[in-house]
N, C-alpha and C. Protein backbone atom coordinates (compact mmCIF):
# COMPACT_ATOMS: atom_id res chain seq x y z
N UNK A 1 -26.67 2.32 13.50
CA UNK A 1 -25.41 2.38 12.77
C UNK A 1 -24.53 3.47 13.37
N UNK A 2 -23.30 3.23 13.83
CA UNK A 2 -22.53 4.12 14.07
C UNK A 2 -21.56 5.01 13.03
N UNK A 3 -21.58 6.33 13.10
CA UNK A 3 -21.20 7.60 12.72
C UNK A 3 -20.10 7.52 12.59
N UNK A 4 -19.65 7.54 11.01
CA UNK A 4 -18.49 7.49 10.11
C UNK A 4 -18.59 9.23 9.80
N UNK A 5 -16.69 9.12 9.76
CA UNK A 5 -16.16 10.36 9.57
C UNK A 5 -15.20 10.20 7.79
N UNK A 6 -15.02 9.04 7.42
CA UNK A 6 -14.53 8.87 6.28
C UNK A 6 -14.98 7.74 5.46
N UNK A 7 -14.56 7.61 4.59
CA UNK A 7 -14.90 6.71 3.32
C UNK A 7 -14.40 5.20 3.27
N UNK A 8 -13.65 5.53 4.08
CA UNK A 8 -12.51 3.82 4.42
C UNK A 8 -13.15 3.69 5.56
N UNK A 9 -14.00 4.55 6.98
CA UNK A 9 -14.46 3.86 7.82
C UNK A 9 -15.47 2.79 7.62
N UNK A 10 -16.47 3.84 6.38
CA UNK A 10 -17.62 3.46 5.94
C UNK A 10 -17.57 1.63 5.70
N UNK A 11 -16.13 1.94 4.76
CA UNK A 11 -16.58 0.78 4.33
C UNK A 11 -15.79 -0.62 4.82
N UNK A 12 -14.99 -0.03 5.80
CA UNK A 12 -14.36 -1.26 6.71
C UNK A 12 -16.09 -1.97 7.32
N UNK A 13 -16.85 -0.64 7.59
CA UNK A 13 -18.20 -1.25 8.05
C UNK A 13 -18.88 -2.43 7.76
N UNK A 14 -19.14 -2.30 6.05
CA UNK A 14 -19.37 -3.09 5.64
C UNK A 14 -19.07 -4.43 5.64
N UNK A 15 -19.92 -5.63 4.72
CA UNK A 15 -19.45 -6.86 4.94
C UNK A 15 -18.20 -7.00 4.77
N UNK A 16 -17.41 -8.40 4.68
CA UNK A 16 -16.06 -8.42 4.90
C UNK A 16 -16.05 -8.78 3.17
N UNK A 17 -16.93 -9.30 2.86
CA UNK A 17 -17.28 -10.03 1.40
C UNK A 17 -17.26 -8.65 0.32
N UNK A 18 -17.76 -7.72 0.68
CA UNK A 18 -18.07 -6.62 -0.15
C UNK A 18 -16.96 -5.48 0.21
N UNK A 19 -16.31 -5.12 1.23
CA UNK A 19 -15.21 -3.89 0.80
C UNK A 19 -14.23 -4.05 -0.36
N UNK A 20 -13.48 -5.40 -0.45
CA UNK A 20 -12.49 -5.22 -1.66
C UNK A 20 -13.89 -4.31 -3.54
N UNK A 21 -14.77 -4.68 -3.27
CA UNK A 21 -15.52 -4.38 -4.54
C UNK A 21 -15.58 -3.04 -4.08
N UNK A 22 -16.22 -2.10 -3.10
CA UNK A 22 -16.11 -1.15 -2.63
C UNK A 22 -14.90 -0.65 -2.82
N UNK A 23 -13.63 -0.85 -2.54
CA UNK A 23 -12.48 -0.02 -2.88
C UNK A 23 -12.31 0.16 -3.71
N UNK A 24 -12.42 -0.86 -4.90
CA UNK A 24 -12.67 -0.57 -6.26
C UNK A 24 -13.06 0.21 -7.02
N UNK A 25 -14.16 -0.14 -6.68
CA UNK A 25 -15.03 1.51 -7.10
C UNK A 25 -14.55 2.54 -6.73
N UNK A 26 -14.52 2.73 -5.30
CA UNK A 26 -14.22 4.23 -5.30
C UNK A 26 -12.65 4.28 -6.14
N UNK A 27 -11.91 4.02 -6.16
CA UNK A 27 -10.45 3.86 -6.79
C UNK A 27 -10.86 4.09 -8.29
N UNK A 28 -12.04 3.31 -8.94
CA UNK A 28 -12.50 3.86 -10.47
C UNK A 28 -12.83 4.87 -10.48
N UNK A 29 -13.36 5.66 -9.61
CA UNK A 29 -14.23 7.11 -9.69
C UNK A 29 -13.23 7.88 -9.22
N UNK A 30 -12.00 7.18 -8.57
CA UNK A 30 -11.45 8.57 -8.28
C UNK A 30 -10.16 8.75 -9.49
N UNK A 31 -10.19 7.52 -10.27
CA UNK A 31 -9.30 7.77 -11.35
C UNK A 31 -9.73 8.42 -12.55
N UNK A 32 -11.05 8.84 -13.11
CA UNK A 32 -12.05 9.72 -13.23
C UNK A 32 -11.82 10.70 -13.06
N UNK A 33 -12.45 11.40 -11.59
CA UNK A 33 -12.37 12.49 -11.11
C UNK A 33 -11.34 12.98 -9.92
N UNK A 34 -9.79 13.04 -10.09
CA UNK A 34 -8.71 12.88 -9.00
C UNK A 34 -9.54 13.84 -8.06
N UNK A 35 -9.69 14.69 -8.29
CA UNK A 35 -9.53 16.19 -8.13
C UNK A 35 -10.92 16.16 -6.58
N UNK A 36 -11.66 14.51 -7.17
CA UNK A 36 -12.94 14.57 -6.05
C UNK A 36 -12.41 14.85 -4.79
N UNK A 37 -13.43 15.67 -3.99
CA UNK A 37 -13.45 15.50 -2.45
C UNK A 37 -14.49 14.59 -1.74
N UNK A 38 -13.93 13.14 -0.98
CA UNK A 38 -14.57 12.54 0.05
C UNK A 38 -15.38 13.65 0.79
N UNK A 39 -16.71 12.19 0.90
CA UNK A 39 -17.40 13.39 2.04
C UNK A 39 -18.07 11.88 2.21
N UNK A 40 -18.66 12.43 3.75
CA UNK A 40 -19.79 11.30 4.11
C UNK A 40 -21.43 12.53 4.33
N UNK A 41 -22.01 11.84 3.65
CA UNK A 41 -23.27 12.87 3.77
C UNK A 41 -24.67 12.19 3.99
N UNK A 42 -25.32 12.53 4.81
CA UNK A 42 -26.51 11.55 5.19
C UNK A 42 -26.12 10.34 5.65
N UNK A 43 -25.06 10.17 6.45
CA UNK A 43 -24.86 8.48 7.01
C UNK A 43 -23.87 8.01 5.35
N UNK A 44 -24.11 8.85 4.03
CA UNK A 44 -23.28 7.77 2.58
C UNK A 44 -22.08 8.19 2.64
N UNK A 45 -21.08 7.04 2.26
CA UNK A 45 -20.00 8.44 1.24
C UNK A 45 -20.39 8.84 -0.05
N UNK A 46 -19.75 9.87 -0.48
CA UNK A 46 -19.92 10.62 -1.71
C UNK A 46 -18.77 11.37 -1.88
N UNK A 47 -19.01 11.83 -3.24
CA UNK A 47 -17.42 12.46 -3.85
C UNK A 47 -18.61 14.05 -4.46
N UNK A 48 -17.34 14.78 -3.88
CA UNK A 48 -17.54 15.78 -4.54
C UNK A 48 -17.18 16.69 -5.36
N UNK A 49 -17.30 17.39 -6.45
CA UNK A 49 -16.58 18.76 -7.14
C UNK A 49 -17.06 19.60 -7.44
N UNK A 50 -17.61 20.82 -6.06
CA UNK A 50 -18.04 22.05 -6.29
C UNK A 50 -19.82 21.31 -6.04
N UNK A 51 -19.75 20.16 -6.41
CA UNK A 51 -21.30 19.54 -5.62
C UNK A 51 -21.40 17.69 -5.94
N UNK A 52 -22.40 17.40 -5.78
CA UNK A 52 -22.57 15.89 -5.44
C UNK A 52 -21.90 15.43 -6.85
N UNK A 53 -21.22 14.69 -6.95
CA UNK A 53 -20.78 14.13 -8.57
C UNK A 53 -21.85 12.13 -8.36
């Protein structure tokens, strides 16, 4: 697997079938938590605030 630097690379990665559900989500979690910071950690993305949310 090649080495993603963001959260939209990640998931352009993915199938073509599964990113619109993927944007989603993250778009629910970040309407939640605005304030999250993207991160890619271990190969995942993840959101953070002050630690893994």
């Amino acid at each position: 697997m090649r080495r993603v630097s963001t959260i939209d690379e990640y998931i352009l990665m993915q199938e073509e079938n599964v990113q619109p559900l993927l944007f989603k989500v993250r778009e629910a979690i970040k309407e939640v938590v605005p304030d999250a910071e993207d991160r890619i950690s271990w190969s995942m993305p993840s959101l953070w605030k002050k630690r893994l949310i």
